[in-house]
C-alpha atoms as a PDB file:
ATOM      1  CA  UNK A   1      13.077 -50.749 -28.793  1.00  0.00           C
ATOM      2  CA  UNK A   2      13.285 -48.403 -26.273  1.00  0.00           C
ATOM      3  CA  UNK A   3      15.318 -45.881 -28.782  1.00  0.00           C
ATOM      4  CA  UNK A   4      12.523 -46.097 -31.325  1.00  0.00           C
ATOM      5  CA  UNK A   5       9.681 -45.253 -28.762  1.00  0.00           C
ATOM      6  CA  UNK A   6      11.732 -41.967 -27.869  1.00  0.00           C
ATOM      7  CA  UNK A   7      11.901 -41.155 -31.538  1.00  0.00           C
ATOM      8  CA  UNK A   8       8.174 -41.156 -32.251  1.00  0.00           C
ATOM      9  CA  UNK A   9       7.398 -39.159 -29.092  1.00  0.00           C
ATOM     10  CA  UNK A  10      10.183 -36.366 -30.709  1.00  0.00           C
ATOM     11  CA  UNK A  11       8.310 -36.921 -34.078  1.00  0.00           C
ATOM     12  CA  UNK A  12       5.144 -36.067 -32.210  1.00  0.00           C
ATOM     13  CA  UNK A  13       6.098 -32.834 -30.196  1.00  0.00           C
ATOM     14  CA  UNK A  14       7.341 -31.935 -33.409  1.00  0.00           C
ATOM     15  CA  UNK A  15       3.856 -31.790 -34.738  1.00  0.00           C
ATOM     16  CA  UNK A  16       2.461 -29.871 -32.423  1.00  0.00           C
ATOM     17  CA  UNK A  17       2.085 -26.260 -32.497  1.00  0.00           C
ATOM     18  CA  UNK A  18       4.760 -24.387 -30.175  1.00  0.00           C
ATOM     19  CA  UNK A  19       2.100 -23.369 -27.570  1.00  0.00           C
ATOM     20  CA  UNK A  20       0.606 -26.982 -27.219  1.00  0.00           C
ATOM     21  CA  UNK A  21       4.347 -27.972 -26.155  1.00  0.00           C
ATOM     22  CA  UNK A  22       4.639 -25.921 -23.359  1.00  0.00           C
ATOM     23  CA  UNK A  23       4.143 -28.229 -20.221  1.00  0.00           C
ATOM     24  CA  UNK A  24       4.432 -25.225 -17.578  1.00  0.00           C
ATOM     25  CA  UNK A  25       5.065 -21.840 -17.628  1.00  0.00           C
ATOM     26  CA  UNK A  26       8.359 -20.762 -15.515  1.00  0.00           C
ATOM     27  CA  UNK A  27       7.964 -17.362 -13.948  1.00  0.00           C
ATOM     28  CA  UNK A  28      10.709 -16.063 -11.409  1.00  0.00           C
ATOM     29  CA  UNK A  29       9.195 -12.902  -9.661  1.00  0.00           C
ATOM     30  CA  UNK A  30      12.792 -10.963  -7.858  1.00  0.00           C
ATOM     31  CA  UNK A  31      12.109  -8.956  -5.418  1.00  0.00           C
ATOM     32  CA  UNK A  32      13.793  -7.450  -2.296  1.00  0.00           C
ATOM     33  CA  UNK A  33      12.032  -8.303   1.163  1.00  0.00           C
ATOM     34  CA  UNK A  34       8.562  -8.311   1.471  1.00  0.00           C
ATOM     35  CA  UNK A  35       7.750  -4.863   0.610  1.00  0.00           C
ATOM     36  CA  UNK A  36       3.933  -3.404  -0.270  1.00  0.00           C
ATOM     37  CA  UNK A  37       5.169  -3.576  -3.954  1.00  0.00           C
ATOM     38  CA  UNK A  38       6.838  -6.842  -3.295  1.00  0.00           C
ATOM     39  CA  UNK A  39       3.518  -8.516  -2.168  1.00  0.00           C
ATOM     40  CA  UNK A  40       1.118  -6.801  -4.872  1.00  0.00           C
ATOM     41  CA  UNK A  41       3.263  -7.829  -7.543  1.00  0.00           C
ATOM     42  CA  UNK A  42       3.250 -11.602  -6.656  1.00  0.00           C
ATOM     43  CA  UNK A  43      -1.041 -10.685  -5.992  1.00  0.00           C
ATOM     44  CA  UNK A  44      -0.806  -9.526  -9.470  1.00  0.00           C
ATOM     45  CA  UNK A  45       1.523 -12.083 -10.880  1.00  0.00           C
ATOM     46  CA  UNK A  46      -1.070 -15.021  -9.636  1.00  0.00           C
ATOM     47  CA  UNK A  47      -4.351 -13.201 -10.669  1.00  0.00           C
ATOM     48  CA  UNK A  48      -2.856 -13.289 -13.910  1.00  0.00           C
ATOM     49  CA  UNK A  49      -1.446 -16.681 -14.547  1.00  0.00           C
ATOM     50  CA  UNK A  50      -4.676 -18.101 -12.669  1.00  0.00           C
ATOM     51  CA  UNK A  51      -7.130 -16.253 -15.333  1.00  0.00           C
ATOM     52  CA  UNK A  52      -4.732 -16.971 -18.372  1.00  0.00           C
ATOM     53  CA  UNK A  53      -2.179 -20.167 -17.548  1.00  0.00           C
ATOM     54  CA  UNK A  54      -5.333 -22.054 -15.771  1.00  0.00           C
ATOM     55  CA  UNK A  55      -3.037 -24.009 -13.128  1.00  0.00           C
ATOM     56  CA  UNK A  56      -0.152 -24.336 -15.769  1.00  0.00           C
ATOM     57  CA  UNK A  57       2.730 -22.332 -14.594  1.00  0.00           C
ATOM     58  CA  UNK A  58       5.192 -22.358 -11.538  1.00  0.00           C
ATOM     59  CA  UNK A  59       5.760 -19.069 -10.019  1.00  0.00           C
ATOM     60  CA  UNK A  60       9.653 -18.832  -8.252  1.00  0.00           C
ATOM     61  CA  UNK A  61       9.906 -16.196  -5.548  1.00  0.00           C
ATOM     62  CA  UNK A  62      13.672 -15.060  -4.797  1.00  0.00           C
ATOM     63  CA  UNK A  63      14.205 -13.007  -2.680  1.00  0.00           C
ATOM     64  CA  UNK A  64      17.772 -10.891  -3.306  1.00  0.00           C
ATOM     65  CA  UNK A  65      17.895  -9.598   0.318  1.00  0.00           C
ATOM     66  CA  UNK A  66      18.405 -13.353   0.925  1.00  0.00           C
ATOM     67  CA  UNK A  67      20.669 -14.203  -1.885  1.00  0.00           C
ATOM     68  CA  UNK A  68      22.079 -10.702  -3.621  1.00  0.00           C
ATOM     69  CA  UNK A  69      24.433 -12.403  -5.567  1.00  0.00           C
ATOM     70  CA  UNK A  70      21.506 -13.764  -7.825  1.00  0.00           C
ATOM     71  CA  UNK A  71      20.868  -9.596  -8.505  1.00  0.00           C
ATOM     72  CA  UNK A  72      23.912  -9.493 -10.375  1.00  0.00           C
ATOM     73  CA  UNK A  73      23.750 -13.011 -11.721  1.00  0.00           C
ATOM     74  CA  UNK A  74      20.705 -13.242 -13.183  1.00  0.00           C
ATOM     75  CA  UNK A  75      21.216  -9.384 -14.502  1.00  0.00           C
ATOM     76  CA  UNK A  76      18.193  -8.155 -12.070  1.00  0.00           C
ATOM     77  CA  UNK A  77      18.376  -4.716 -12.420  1.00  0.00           C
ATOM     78  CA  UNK A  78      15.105  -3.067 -10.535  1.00  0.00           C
ATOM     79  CA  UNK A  79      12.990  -5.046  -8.525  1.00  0.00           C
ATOM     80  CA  UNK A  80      10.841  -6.292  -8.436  1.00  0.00           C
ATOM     81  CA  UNK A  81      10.809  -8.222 -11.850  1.00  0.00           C
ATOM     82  CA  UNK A  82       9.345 -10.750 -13.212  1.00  0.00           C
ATOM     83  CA  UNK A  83      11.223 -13.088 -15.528  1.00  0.00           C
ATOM     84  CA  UNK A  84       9.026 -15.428 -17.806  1.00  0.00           C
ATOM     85  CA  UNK A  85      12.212 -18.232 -17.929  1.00  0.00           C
ATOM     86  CA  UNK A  86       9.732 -20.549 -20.281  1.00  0.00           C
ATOM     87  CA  UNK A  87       8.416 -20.853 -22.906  1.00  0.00           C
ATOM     88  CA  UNK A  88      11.348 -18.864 -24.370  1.00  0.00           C
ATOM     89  CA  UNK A  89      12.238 -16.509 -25.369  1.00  0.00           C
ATOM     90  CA  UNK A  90      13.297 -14.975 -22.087  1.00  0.00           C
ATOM     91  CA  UNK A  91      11.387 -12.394 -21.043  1.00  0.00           C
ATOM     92  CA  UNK A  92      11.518  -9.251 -18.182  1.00  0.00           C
ATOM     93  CA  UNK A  93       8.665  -7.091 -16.959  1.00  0.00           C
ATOM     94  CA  UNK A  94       9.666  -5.087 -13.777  1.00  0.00           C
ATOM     95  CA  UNK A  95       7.328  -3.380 -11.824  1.00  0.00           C
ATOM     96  CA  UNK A  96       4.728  -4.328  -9.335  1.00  0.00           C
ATOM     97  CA  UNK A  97       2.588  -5.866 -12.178  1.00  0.00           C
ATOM     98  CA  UNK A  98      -0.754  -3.934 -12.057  1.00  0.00           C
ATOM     99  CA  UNK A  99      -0.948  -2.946 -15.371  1.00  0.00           C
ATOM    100  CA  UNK A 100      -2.689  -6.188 -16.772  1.00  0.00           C
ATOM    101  CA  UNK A 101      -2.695  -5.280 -20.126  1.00  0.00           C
ATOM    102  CA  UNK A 102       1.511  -4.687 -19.895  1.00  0.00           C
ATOM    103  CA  UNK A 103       1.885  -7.613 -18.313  1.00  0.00           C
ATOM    104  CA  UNK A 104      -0.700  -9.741 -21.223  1.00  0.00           C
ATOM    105  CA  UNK A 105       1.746  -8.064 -23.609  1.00  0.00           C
ATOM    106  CA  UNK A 106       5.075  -8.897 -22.071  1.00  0.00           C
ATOM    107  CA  UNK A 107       4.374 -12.584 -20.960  1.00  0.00           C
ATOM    108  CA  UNK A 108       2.483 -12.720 -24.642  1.00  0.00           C
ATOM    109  CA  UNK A 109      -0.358 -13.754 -23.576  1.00  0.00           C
ATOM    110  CA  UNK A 110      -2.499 -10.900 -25.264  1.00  0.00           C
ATOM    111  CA  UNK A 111      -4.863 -12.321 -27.358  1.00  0.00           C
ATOM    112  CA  UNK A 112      -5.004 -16.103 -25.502  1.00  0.00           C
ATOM    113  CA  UNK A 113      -8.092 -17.615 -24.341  1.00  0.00           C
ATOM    114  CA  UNK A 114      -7.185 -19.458 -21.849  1.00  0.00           C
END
């Protein structure tokens, strides 16, 4: 029984546009210490998702001072960056995130109404 409930649910999502599936946005904002650009990036970062997302996102801050080995893990090449880790594709904006309209673009998010 249980095996057919999981199927409909599948059968459902499936339905559903791409953009209605996404639960939460997962954003990982890399930076390097807790610089001036460090700190208006993540100011940026949370004007933004709190005007577009609504409350639907989860912003991760890592810090590579703390952990560096995540720099050359997770490919971070400038900092800071933002990664958008879902909905997918992957995607990377670095910089300290002030243009909005750069950051509406590379999050796609241009165009949304909330």
């Amino acid at each position: 029984m249980k095996l057919k409930h999981e199927q409909s649910k599948a059968s459902r999502r499936r339905e559903q546009p791409a953009k209605a599936r996404i639960d939460k946005w997962v954003l990982r904002l890399y930076v390097a210490g807790q610089t001036p650009k460090a700190v208006t990036a993540f100011n940026n970062l949370k004007l933004i998702c709190e005007e577009q997302l609504k409350g639907n996102y989860q912003i991760k801050v890592i810090d590579l001072l703390k952990s560096p080995q995540l720099a050359r893990d997770h490919q971070i090449l400038a900092v800071p960056t933002l990664v958008r880790q879902l909905p997918l594709p992957v995607r990377n904006i670095i910089g300290d995130l002030s243009d909005t309209e750069r950051v509406l673009v590379g999050l796609d998010l241009m165009g949304r109404n909330g």
